[in-house]
C-alpha atoms as a PDB file:
ATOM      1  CA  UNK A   1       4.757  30.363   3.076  1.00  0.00           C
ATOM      2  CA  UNK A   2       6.144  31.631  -0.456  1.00  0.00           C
ATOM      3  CA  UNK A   3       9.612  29.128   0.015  1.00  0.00           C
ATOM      4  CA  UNK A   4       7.002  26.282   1.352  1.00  0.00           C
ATOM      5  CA  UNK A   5       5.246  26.547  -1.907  1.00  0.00           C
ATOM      6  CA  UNK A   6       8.337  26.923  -4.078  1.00  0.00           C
ATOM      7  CA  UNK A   7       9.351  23.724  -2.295  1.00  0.00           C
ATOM      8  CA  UNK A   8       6.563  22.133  -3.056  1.00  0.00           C
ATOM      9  CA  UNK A   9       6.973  22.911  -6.628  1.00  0.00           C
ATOM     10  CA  UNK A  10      10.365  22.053  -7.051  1.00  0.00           C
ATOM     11  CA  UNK A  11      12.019  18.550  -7.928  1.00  0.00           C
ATOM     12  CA  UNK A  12      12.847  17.375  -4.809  1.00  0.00           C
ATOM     13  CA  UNK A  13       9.289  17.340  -3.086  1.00  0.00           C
ATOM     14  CA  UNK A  14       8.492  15.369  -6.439  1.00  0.00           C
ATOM     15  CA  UNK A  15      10.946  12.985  -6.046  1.00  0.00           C
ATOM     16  CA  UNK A  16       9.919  12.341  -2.248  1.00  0.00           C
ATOM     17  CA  UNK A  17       6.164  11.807  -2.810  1.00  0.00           C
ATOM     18  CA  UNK A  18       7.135   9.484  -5.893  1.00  0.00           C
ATOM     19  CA  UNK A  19       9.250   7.361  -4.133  1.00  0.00           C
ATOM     20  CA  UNK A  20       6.937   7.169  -1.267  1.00  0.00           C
ATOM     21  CA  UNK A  21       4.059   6.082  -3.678  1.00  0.00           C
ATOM     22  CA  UNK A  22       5.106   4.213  -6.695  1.00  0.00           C
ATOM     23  CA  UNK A  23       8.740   3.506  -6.905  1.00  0.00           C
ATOM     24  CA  UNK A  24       9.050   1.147  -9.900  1.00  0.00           C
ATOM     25  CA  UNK A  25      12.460  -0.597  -8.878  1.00  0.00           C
ATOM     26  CA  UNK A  26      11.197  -3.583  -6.498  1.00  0.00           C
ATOM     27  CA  UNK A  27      14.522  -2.917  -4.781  1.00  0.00           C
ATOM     28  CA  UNK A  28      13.212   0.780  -3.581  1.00  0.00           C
ATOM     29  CA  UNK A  29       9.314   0.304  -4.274  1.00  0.00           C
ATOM     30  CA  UNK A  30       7.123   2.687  -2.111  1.00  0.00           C
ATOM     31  CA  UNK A  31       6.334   2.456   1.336  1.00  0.00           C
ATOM     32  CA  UNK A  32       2.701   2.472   0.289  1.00  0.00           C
ATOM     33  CA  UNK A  33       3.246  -0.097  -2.522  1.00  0.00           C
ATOM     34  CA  UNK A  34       4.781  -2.313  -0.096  1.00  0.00           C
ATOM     35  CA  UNK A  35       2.167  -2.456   2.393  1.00  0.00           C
ATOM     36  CA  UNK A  36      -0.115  -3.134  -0.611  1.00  0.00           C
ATOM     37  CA  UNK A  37       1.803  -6.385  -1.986  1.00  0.00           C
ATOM     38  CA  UNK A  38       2.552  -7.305   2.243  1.00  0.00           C
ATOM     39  CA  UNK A  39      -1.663  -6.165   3.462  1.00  0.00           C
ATOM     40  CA  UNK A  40      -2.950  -9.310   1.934  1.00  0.00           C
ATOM     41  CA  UNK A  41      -4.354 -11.787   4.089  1.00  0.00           C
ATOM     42  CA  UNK A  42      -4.180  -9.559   7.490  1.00  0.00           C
ATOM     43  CA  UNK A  43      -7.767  -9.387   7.689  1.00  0.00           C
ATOM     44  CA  UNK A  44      -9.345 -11.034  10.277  1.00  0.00           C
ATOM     45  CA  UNK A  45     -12.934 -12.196  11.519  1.00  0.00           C
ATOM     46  CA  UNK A  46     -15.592 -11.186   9.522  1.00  0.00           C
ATOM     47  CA  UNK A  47     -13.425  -8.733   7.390  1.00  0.00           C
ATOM     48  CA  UNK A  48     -11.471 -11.654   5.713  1.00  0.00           C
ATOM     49  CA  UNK A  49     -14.249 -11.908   2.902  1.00  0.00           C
ATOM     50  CA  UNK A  50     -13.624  -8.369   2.391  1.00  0.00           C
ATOM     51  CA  UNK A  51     -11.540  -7.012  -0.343  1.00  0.00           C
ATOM     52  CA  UNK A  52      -9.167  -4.975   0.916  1.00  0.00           C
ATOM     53  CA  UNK A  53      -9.182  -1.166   0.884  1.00  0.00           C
ATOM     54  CA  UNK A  54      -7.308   2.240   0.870  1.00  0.00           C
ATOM     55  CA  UNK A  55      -8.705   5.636   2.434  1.00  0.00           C
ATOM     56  CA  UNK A  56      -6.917   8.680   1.007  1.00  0.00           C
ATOM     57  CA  UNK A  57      -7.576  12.798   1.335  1.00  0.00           C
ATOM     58  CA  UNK A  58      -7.868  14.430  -1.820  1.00  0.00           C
ATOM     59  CA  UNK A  59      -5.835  17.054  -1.017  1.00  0.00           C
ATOM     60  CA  UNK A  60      -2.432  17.524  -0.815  1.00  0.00           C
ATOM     61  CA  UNK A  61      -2.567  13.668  -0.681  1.00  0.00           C
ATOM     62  CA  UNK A  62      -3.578  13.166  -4.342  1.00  0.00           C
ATOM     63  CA  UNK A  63      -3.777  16.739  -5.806  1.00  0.00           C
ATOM     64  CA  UNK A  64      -1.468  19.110  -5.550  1.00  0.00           C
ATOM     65  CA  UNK A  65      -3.106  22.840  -5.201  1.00  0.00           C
ATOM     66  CA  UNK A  66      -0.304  24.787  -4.207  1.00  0.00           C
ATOM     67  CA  UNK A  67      -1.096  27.220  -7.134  1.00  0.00           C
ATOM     68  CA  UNK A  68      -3.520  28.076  -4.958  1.00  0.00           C
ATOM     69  CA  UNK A  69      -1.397  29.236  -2.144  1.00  0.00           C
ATOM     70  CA  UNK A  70       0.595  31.087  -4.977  1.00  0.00           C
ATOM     71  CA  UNK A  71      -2.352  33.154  -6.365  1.00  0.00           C
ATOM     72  CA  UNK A  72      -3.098  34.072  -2.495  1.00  0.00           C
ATOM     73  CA  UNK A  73       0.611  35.054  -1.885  1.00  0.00           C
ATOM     74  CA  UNK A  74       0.664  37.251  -5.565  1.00  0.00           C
ATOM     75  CA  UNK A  75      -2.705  38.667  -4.597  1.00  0.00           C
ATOM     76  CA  UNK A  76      -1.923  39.701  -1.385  1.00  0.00           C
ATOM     77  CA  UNK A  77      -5.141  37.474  -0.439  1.00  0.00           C
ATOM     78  CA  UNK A  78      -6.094  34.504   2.135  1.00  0.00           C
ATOM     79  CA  UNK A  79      -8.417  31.652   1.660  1.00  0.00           C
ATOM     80  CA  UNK A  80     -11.966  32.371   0.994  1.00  0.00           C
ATOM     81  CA  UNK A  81     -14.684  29.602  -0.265  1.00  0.00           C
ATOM     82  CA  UNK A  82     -15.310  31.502  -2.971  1.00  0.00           C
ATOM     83  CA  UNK A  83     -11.729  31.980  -4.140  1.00  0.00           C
ATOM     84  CA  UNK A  84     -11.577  27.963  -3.653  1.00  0.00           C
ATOM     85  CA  UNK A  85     -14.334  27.236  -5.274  1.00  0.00           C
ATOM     86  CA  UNK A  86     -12.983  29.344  -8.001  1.00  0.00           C
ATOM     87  CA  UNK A  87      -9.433  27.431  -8.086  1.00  0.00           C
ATOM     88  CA  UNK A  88     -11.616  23.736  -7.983  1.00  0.00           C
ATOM     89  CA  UNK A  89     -13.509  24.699 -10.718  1.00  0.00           C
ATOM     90  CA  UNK A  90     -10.764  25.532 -13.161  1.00  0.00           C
ATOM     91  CA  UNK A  91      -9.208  22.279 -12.515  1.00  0.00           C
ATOM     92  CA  UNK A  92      -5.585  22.922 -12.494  1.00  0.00           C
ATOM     93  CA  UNK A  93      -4.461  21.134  -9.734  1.00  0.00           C
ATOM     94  CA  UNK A  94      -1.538  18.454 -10.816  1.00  0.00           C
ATOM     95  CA  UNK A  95      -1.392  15.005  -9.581  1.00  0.00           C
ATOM     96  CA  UNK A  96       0.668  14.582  -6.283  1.00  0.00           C
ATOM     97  CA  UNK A  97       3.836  12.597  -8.133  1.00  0.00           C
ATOM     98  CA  UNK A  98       3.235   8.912  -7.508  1.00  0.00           C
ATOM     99  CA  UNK A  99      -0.403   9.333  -6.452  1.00  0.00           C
ATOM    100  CA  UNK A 100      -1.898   8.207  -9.866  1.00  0.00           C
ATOM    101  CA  UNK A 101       0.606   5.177 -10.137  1.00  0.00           C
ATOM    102  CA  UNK A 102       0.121   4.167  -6.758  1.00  0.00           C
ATOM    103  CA  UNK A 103      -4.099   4.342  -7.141  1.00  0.00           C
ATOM    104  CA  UNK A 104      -3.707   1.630 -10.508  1.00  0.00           C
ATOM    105  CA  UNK A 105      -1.181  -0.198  -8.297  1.00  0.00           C
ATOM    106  CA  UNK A 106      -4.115  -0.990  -5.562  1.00  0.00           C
ATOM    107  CA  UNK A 107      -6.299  -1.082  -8.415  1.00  0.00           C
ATOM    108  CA  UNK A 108      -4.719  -3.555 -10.500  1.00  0.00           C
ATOM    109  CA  UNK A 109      -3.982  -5.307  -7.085  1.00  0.00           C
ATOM    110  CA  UNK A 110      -8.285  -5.912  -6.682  1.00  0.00           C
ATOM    111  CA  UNK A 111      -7.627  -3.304  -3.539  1.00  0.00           C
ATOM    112  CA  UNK A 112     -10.810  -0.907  -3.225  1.00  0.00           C
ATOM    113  CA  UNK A 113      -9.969   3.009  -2.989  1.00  0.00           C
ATOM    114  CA  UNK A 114     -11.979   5.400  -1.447  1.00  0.00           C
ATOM    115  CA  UNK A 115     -11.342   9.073  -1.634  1.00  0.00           C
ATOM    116  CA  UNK A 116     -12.207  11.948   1.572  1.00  0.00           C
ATOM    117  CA  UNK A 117     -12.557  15.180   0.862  1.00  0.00           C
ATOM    118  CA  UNK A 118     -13.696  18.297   2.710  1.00  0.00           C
ATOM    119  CA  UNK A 119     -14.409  20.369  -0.615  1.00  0.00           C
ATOM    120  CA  UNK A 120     -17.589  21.747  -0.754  1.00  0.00           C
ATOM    121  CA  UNK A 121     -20.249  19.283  -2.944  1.00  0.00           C
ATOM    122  CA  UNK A 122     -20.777  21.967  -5.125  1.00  0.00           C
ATOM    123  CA  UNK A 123     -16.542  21.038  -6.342  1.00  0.00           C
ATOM    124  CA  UNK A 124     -17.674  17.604  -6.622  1.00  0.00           C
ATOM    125  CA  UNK A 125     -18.069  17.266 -10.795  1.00  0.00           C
ATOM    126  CA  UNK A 126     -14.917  19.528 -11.260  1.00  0.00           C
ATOM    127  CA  UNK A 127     -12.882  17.458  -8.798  1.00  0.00           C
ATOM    128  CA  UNK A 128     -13.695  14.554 -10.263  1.00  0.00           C
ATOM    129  CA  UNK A 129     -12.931  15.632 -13.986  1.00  0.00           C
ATOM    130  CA  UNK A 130      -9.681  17.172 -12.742  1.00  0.00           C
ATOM    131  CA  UNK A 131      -9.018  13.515 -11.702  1.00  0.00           C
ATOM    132  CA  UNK A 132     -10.264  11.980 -14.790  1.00  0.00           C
ATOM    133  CA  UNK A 133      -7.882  14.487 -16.798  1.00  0.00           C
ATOM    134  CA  UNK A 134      -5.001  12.437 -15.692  1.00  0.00           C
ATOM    135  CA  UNK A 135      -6.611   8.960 -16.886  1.00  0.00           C
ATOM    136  CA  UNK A 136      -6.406   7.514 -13.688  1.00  0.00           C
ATOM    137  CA  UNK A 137      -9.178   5.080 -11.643  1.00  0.00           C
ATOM    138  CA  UNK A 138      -9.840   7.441  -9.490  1.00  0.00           C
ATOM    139  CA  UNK A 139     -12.987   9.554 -10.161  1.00  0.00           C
ATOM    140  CA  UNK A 140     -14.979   7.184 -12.429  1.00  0.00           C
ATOM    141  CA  UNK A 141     -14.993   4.158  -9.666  1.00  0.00           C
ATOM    142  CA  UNK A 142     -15.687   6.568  -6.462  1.00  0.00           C
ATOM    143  CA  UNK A 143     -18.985   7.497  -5.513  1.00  0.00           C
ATOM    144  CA  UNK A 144     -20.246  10.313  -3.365  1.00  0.00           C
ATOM    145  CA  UNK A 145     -20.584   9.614   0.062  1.00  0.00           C
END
């Protein structure tokens, strides 16, 4: 677990999930740019009309909360609600690299995003301002489902 999460923290798990994502240079842009900029027009029937749309996890798909897996290693701990509660609440997670470019990309790009998350409700206002923190459209244009 502790090399998983030093891995995760490290430059080369950064430069993976950004190049995934975003990747500026149209040469190598992001898988998930690219289906973006190729998606349009593939909807059929009734769903034409539709904008199109984009479901992704909150975690470790937007945030990254491997500080929490840190603090549970140092602490000689394992997951509890409460201790997770307690982590979502002092909004420290970081922005998966690429995530907040790629969600103005689909933005900019008229592509609806919608955001899944398993955290309790009671996370809800924290998660979103830990989202807002980073100035990106994510929080402020989802609502609760």
């Amino acid at each position: 677990m502790l090399l998983a999460d030093l891995w995760t923290q490290r430059r080369r798990y950064r430069g993976t999930h950004h190049g995934v994502r975003a990747g500026q240079d149209p040469a190598r842009r992001g898988a998930g740019r690219q289906e973006l900029d190729g998606g349009a027009g593939r909807q059929k029937g009734e769903y034409q009309n539709l904008p199109p749309a984009v479901v992704l996890d909150v975690d470790e798909t937007l945030l990254d909360n491997s500080l929490y897996q840190v603090w549970m290693l140092k602490n000689n701990q394992t997951f509890s609600t409460k201790t997770w509660n307690q982590f979502c609440a002092d909004q420290v997670s970081l922005a998966i690299p690429g995530a907040v470019e790629f969600t103005k990309y689909a933005d900019a790009k008229g592509v609806k995003v919608f955001y899944l998350s398993n955290r309790d409700v009671t996370t809800e206002k924290a998660t979103r301002e830990n989202m807002e923190s980073w100035a990106s459209p994510w929080a402020a244009t989802s609502t609760p489902s």
